[in-house]
C-alpha atoms as a PDB file:
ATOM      1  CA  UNK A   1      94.847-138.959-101.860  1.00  0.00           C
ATOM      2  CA  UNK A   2      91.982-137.793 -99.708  1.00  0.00           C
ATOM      3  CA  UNK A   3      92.624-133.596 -99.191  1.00  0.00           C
ATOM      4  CA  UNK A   4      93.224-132.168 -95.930  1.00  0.00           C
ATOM      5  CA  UNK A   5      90.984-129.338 -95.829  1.00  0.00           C
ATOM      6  CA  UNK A   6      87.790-128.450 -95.820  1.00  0.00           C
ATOM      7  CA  UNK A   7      85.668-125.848 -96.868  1.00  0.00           C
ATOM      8  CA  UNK A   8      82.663-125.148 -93.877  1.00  0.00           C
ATOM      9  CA  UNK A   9      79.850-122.693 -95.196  1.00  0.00           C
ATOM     10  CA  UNK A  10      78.420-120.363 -92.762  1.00  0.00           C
ATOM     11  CA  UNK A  11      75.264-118.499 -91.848  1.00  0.00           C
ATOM     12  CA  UNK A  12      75.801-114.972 -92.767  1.00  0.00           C
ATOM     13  CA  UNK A  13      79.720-114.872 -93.190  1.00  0.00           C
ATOM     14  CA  UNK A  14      82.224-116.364 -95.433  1.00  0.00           C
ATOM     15  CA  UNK A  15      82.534-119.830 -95.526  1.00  0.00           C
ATOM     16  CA  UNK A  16      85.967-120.785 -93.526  1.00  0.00           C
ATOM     17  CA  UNK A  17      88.426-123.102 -94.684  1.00  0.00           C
ATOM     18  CA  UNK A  18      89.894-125.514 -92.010  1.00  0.00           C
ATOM     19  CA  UNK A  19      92.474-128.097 -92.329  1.00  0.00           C
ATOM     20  CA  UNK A  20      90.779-131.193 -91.012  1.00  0.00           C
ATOM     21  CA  UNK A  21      93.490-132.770 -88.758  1.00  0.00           C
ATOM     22  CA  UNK A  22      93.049-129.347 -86.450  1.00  0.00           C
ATOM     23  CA  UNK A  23      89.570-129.926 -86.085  1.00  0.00           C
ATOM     24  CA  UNK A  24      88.529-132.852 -84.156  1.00  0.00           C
ATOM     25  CA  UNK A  25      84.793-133.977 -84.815  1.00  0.00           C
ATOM     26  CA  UNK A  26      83.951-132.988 -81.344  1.00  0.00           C
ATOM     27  CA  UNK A  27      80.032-134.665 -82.072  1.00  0.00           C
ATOM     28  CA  UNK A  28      78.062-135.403 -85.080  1.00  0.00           C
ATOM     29  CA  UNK A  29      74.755-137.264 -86.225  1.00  0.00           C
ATOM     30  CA  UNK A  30      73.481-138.186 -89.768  1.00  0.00           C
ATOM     31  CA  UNK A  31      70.739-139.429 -91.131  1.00  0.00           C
ATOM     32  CA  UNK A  32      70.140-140.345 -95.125  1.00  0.00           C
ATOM     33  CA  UNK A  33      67.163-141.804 -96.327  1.00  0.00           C
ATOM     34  CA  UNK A  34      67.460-143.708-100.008  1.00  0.00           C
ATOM     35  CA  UNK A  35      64.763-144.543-102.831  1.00  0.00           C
ATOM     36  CA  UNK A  36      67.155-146.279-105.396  1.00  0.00           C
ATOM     37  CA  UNK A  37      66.313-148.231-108.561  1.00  0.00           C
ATOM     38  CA  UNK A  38      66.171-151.735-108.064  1.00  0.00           C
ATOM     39  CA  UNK A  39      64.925-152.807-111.311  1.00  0.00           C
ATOM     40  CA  UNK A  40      66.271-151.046-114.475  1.00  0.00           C
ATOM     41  CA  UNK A  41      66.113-147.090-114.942  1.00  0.00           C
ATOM     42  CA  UNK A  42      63.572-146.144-112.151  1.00  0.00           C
ATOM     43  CA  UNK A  43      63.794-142.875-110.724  1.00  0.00           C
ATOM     44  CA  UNK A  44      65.556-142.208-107.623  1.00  0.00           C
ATOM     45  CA  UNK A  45      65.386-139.881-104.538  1.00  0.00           C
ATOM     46  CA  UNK A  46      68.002-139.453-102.114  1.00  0.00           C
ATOM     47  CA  UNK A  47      67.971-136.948 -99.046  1.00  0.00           C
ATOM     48  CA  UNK A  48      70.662-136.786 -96.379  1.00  0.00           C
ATOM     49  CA  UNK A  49      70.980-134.544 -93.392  1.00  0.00           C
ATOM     50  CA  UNK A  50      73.997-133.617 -90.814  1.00  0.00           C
ATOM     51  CA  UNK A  51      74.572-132.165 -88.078  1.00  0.00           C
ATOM     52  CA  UNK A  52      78.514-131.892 -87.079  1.00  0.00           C
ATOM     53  CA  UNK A  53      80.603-130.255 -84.667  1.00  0.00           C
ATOM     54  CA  UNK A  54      84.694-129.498 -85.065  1.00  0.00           C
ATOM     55  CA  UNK A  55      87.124-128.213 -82.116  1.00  0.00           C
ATOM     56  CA  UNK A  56      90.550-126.836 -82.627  1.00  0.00           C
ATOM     57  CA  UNK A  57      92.732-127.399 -79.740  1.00  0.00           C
ATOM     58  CA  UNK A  58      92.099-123.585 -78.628  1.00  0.00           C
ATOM     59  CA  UNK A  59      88.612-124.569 -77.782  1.00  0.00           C
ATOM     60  CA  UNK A  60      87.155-122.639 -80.982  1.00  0.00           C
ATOM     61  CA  UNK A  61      84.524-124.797 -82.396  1.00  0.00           C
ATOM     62  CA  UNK A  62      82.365-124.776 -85.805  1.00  0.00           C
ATOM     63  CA  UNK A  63      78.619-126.162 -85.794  1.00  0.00           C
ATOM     64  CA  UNK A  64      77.651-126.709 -89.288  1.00  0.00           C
ATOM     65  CA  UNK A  65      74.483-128.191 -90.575  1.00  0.00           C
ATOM     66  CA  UNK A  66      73.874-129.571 -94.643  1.00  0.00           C
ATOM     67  CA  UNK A  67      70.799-130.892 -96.317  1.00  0.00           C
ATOM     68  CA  UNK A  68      70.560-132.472 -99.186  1.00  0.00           C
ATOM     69  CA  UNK A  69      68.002-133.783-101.505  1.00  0.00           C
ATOM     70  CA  UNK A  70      68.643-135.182-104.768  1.00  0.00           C
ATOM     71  CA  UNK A  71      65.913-136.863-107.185  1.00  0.00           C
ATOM     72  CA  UNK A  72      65.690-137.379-110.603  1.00  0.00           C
ATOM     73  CA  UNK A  73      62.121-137.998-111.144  1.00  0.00           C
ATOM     74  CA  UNK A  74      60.123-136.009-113.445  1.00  0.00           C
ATOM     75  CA  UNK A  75      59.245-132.772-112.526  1.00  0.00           C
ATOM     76  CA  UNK A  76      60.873-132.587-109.286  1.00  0.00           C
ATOM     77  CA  UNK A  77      63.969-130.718-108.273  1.00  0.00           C
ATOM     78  CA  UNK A  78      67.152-131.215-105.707  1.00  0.00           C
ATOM     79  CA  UNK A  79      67.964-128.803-102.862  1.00  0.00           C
ATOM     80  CA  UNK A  80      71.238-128.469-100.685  1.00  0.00           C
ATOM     81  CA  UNK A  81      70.952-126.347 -97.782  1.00  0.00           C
ATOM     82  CA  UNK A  82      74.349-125.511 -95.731  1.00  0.00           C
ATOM     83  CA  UNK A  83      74.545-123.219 -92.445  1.00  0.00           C
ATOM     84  CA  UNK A  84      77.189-122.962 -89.503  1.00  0.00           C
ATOM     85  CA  UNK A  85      78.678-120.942 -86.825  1.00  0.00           C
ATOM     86  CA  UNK A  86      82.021-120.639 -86.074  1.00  0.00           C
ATOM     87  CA  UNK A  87      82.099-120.297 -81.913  1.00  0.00           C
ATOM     88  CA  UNK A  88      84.804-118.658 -79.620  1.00  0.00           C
ATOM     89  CA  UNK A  89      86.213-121.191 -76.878  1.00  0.00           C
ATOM     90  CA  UNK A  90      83.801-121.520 -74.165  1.00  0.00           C
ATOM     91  CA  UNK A  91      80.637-120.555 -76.516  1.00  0.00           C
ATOM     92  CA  UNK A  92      77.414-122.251 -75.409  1.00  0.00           C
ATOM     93  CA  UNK A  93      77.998-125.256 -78.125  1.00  0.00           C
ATOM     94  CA  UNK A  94      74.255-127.085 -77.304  1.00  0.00           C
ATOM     95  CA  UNK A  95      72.624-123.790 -78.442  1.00  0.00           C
ATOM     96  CA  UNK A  96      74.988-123.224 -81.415  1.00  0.00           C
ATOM     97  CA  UNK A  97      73.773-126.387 -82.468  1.00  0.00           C
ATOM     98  CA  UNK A  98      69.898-126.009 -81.649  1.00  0.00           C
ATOM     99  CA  UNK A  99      70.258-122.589 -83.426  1.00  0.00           C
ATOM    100  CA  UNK A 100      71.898-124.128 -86.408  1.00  0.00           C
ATOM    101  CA  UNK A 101      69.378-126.798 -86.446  1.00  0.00           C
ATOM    102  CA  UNK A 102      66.402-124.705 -86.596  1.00  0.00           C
ATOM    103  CA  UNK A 103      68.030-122.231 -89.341  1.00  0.00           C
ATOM    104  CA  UNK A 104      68.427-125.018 -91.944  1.00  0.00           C
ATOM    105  CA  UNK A 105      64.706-126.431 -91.421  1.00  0.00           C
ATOM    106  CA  UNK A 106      63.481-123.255 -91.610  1.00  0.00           C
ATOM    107  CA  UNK A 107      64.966-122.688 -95.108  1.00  0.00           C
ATOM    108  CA  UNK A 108      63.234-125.953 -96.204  1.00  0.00           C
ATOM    109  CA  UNK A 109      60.074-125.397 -98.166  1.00  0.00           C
ATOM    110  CA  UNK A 110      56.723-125.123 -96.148  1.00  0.00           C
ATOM    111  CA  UNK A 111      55.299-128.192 -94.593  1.00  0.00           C
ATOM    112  CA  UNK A 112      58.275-130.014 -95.780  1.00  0.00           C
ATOM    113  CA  UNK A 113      58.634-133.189 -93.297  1.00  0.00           C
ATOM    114  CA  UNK A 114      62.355-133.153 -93.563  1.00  0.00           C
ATOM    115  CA  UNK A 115      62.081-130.028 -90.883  1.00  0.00           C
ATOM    116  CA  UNK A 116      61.632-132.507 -88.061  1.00  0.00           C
ATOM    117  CA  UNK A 117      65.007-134.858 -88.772  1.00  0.00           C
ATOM    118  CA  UNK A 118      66.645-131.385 -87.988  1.00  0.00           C
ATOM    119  CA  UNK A 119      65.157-130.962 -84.778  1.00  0.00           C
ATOM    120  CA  UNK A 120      65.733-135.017 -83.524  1.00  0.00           C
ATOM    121  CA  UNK A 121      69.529-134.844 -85.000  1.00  0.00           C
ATOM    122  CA  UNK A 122      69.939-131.681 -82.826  1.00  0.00           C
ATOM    123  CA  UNK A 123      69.407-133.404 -79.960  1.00  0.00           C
ATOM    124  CA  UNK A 124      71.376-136.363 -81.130  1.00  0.00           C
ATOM    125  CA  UNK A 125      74.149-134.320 -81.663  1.00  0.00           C
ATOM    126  CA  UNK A 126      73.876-132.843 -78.116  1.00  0.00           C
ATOM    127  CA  UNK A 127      74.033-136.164 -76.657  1.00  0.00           C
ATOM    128  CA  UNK A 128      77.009-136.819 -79.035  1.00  0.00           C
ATOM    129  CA  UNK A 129      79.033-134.081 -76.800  1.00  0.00           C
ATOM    130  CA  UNK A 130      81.675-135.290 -74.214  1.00  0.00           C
ATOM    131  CA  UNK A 131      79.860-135.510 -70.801  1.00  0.00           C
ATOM    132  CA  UNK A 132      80.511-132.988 -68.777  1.00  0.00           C
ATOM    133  CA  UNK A 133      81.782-134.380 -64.887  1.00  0.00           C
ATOM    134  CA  UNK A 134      79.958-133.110 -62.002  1.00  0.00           C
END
């Protein structure tokens, strides 16, 4: 039985606990990138980063943003990286999620080339949003 909430951590406040059938995914984009063994016990690396946006039908909306990295070669060590803002209805959502974006690659460590993804699934995510008609 899959559970019906979720738990969304935020930048700088308590993480907020939604139930997920109130909270459309308004937009989203992904990206994972996977170094598995293919021949016996060889050391693996696996790094995945997202980008999502939720809307509850009173036009709140959460951006949240996770990173993670998990290896287990010798020597090196995982990181997981989570930031969001929760948004009142009619909140800017394209910056929320440019400002999200940047936050998370700025926690990664120096010169790390992971940054980047952050900054191209930011503006995948933007172009995930429901046009707006003009």
């Amino acid at each position: 039985m899959a559970n019906e909430y979720l738990t969304i951590t935020l930048t700088g406040k308590p993480p907020v606990k939604i139930k997920k059938d109130d909270w459309e995914i308004l937009a989203q984009a992904s990206e994972n990138d996977r170094h598995g063994a293919q021949i016996g016990n060889q050391p693996n690396r696996e790094t995945d980063w997202n980008i999502k946006v939720r809307q509850h039908a009173d036009g709140r909306a959460i951006v949240y943003a996770t990173y993670s990295y998990d290896t287990a070669f010798q020597g090196e060590s995982g990181l997981g990286l989570r930031g969001g803002e929760l948004l009142d209805a009619g909140a800017d959502i394209p910056a929320a999620i440019e400002r999200v974006a940047d936050i998370i690659a700025a926690r990664l460590p120096d010169g790390d080339r992971d940054a980047g993804v952050f900054a191209r699934l930011a503006q995948e995510c933007i172009a995930d949003l429901p046009a707006v008609e003009i």
